[in-house]
N, C-alpha and C. Protein backbone atom coordinates (compact mmCIF):
# COMPACT_ATOMS: atom_id res chain seq x y z
N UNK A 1 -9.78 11.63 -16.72
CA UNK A 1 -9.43 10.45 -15.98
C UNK A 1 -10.17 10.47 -14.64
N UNK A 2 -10.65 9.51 -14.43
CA UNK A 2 -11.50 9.16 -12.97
C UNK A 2 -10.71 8.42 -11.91
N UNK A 3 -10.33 8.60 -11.10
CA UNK A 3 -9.55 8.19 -9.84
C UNK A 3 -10.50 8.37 -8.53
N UNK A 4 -10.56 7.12 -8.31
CA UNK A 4 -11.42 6.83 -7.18
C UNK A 4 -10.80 5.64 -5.98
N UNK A 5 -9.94 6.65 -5.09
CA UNK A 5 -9.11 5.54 -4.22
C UNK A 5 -10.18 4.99 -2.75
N UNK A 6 -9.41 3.49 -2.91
CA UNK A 6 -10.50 2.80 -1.95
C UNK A 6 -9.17 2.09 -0.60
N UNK A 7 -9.55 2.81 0.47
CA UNK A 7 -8.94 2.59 1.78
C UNK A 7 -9.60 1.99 2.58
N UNK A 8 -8.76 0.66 3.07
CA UNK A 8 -9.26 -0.07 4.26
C UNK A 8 -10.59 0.62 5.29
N UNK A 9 -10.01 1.64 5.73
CA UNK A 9 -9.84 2.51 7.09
C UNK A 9 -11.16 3.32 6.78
N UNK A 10 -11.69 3.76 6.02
CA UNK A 10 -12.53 4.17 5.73
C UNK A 10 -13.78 3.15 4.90
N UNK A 11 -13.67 2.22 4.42
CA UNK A 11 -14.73 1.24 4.41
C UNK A 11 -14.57 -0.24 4.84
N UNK A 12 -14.69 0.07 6.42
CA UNK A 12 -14.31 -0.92 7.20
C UNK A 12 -15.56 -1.23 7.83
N UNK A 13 -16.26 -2.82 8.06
CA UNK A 13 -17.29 -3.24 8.50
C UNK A 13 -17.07 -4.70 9.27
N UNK A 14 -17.32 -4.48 10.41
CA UNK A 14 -17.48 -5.26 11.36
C UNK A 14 -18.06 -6.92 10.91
N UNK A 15 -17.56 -7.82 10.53
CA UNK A 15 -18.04 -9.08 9.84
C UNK A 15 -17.31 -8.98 8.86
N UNK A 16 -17.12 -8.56 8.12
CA UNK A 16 -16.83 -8.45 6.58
C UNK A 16 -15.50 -9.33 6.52
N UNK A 17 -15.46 -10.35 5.98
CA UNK A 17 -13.94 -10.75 5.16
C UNK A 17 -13.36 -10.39 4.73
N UNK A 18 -12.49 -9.84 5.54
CA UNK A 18 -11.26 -8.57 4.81
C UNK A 18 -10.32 -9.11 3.53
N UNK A 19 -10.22 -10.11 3.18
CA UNK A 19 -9.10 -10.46 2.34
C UNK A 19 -9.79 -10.79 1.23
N UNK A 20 -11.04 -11.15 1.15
CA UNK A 20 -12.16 -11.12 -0.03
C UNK A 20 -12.23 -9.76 -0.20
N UNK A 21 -12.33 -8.70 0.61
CA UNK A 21 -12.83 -7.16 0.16
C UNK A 21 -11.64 -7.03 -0.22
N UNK A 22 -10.40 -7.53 -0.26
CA UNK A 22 -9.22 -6.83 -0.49
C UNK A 22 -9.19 -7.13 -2.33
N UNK A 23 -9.32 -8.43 -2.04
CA UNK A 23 -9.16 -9.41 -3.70
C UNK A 23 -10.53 -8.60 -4.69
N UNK A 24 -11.20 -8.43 -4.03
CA UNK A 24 -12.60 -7.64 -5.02
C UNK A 24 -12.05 -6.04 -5.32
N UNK A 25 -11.59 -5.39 -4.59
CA UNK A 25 -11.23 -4.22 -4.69
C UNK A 25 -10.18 -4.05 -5.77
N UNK A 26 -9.43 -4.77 -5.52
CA UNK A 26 -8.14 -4.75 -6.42
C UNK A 26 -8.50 -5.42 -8.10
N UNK A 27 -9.34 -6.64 -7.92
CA UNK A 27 -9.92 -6.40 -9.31
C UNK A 27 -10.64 -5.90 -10.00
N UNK A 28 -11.57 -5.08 -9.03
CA UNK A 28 -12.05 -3.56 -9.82
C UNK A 28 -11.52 -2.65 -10.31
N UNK A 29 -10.13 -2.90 -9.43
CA UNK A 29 -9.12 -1.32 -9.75
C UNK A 29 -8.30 -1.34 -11.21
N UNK A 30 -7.47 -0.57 -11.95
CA UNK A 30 -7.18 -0.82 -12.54
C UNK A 30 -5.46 0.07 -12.19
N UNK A 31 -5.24 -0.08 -11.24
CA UNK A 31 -4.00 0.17 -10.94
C UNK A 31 -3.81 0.15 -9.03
N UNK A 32 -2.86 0.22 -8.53
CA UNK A 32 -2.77 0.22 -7.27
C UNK A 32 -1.53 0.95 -6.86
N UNK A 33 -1.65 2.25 -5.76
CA UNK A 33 -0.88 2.56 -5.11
C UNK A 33 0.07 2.76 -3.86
N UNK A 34 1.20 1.94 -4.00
CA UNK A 34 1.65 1.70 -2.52
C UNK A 34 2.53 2.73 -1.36
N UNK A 35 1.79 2.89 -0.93
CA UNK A 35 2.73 3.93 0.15
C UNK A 35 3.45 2.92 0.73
N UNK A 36 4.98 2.57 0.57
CA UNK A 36 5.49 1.80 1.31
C UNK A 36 6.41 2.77 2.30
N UNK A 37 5.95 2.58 3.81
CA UNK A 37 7.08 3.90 4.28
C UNK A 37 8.09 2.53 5.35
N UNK A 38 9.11 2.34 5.99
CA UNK A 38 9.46 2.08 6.94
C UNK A 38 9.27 1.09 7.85
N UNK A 39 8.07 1.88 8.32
CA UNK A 39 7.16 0.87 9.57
C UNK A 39 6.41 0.21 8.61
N UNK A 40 6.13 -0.04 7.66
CA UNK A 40 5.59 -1.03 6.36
C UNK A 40 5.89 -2.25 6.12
N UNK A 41 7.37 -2.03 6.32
CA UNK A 41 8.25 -3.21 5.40
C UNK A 41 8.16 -4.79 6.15
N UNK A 42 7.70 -4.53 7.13
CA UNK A 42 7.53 -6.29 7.61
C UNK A 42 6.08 -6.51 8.00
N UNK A 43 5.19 -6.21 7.64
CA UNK A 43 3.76 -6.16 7.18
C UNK A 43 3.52 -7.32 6.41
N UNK A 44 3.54 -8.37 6.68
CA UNK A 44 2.81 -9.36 5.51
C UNK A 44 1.62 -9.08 4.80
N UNK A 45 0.76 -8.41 5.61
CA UNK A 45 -0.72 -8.34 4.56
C UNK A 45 -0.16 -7.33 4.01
N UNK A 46 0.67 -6.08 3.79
CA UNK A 46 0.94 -4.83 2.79
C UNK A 46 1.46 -5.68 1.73
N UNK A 47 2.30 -6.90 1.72
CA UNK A 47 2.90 -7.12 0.93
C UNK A 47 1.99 -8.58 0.04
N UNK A 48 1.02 -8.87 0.73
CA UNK A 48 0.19 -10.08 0.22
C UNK A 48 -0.72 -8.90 -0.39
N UNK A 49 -0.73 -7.77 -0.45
CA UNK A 49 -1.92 -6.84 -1.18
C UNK A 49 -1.32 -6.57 -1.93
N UNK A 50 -0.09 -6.44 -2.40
CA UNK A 50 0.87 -6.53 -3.81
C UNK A 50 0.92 -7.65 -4.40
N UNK A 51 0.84 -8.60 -3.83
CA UNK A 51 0.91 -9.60 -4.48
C UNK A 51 -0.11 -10.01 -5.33
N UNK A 52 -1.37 -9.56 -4.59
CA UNK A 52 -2.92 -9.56 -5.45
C UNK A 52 -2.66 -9.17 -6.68
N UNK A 53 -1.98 -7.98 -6.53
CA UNK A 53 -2.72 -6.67 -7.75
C UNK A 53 -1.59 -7.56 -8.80
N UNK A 54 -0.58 -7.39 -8.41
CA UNK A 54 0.98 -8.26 -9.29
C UNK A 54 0.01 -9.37 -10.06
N UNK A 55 -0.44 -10.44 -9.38
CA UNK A 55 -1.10 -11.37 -10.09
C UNK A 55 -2.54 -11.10 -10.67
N UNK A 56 -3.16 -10.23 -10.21
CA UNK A 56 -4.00 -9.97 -11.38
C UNK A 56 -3.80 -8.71 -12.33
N UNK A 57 -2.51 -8.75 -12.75
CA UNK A 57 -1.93 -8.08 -13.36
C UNK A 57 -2.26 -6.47 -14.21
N UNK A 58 -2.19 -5.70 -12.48
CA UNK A 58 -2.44 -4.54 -12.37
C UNK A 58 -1.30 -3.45 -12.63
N UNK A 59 -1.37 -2.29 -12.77
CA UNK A 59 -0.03 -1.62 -12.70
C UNK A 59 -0.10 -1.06 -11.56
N UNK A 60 1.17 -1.08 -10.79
CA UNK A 60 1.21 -1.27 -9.46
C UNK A 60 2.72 0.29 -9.65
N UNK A 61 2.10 1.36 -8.68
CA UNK A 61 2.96 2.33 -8.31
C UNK A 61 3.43 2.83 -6.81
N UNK A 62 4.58 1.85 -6.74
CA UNK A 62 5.40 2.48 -5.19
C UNK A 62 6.27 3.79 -4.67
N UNK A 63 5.19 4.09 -4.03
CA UNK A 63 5.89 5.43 -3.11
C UNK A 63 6.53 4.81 -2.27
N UNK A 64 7.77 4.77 -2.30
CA UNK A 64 9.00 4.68 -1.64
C UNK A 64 9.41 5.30 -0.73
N UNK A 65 9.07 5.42 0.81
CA UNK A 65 10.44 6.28 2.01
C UNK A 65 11.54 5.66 1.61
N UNK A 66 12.23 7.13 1.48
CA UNK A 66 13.63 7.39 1.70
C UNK A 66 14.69 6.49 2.43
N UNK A 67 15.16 5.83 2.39
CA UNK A 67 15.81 4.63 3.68
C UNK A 67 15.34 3.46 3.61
N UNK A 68 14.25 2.88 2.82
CA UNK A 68 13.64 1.76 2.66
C UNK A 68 14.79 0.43 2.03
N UNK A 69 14.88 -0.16 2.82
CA UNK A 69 16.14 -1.15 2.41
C UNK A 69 15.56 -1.73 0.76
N UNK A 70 16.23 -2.11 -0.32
CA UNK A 70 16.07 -2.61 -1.38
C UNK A 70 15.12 -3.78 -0.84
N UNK A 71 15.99 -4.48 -0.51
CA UNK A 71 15.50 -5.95 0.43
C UNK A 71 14.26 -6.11 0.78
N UNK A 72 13.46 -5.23 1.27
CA UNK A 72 11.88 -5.00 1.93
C UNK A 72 11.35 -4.89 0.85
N UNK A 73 11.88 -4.38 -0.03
CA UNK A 73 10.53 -4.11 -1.37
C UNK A 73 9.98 -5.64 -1.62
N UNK A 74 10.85 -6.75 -1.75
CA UNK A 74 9.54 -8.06 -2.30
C UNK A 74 9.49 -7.25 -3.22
N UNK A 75 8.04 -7.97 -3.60
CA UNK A 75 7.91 -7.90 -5.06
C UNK A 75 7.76 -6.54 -5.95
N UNK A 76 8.40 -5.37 -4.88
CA UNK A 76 8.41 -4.08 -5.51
C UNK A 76 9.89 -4.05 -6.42
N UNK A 77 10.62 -4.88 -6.05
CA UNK A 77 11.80 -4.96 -6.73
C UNK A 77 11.83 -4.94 -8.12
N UNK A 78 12.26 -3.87 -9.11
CA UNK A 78 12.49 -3.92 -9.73
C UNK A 78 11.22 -2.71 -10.51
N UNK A 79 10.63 -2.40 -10.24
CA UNK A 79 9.61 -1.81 -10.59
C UNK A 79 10.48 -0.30 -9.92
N UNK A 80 9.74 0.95 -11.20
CA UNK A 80 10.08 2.20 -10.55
C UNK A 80 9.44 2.22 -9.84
N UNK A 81 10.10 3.07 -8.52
CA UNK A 81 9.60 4.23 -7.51
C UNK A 81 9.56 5.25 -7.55
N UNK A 82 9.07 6.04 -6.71
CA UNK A 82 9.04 7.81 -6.06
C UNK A 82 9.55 7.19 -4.78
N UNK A 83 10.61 8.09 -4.41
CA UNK A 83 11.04 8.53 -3.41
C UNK A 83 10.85 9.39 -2.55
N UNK A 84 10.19 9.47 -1.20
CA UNK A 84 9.10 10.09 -0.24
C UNK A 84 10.22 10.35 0.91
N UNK A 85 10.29 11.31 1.27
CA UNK A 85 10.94 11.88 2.58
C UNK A 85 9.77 11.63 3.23
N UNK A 86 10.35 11.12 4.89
CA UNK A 86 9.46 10.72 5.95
C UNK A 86 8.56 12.05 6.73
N UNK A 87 9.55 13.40 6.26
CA UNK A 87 8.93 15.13 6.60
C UNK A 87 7.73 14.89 5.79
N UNK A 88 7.96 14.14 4.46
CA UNK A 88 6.59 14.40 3.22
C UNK A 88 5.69 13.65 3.34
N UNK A 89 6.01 12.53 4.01
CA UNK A 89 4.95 11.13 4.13
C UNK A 89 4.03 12.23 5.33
N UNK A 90 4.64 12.59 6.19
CA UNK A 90 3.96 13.11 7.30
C UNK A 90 3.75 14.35 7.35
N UNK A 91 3.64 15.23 6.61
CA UNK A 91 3.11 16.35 5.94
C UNK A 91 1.53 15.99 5.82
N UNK A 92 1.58 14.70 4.88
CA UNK A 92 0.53 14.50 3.88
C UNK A 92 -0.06 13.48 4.54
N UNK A 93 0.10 12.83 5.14
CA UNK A 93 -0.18 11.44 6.11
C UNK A 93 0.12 11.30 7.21
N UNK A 94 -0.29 12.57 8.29
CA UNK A 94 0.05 12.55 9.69
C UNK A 94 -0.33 11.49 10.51
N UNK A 95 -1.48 10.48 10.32
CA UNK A 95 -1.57 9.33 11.12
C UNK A 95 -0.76 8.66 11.01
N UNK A 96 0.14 8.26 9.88
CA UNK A 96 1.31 7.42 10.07
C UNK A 96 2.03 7.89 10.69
N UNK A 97 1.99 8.81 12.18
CA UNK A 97 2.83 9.01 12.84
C UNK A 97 2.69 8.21 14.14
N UNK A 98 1.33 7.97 14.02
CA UNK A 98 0.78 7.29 15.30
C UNK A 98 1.43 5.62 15.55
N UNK A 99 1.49 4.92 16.44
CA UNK A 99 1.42 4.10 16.77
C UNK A 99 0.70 3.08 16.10
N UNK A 100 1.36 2.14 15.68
CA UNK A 100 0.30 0.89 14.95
C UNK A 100 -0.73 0.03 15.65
N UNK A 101 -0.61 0.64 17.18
CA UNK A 101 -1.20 -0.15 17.99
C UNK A 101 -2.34 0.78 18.29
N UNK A 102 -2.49 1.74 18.18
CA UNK A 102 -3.16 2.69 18.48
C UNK A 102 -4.42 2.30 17.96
């Protein structure tokens, strides 16, 4: 199996139409994974990038923090999760400790 994950943050270009690179990416992909932690849940574009993959009917897998109200998932509802302690998100993903403004 070939797994080749594609992050904003790392192929990010100055001009570029982000929401076209988003819609191209996702129909290349053939699945999508969501780290949904917390500071996530009122994110409109996290949740308009689910909505992509949902409608071009991708299989879509949410990593879930621990404490994440049902309610915030949108259109994760109903779909399994993994359940992520915020120690594990930030173990493995120490920039999400930073500031969103940062």
């Amino acid at each position: 199996m070939r797994v080749k994950a594609w992050l904003y943050e790392y192929d990010s270009r100055p001009g570029e139409y982000l929401p076209a690179k988003i819609i191209n990416e996702t129909h290349n992909s053939a699945a999508m994974v969501v780290l949904l932690a917390n500071s996530g849940t009122e994110s409109y574009a996290v949740h308009q990038e689910i909505g992509v993959a949902i409608g071009k009917n991708k299989l879509v897998i949410p990593l879930v923090e621990t404490g994440v109200s049902p309610s915030a998932l949108l259109l994760l509802q109903g779909l399994q999760s993994l359940q992520l302690t915020r120690g594990f998100i930030l173990s493995r993903w120490p920039r999400l400790a930073r500031d969103p403004g940062q």
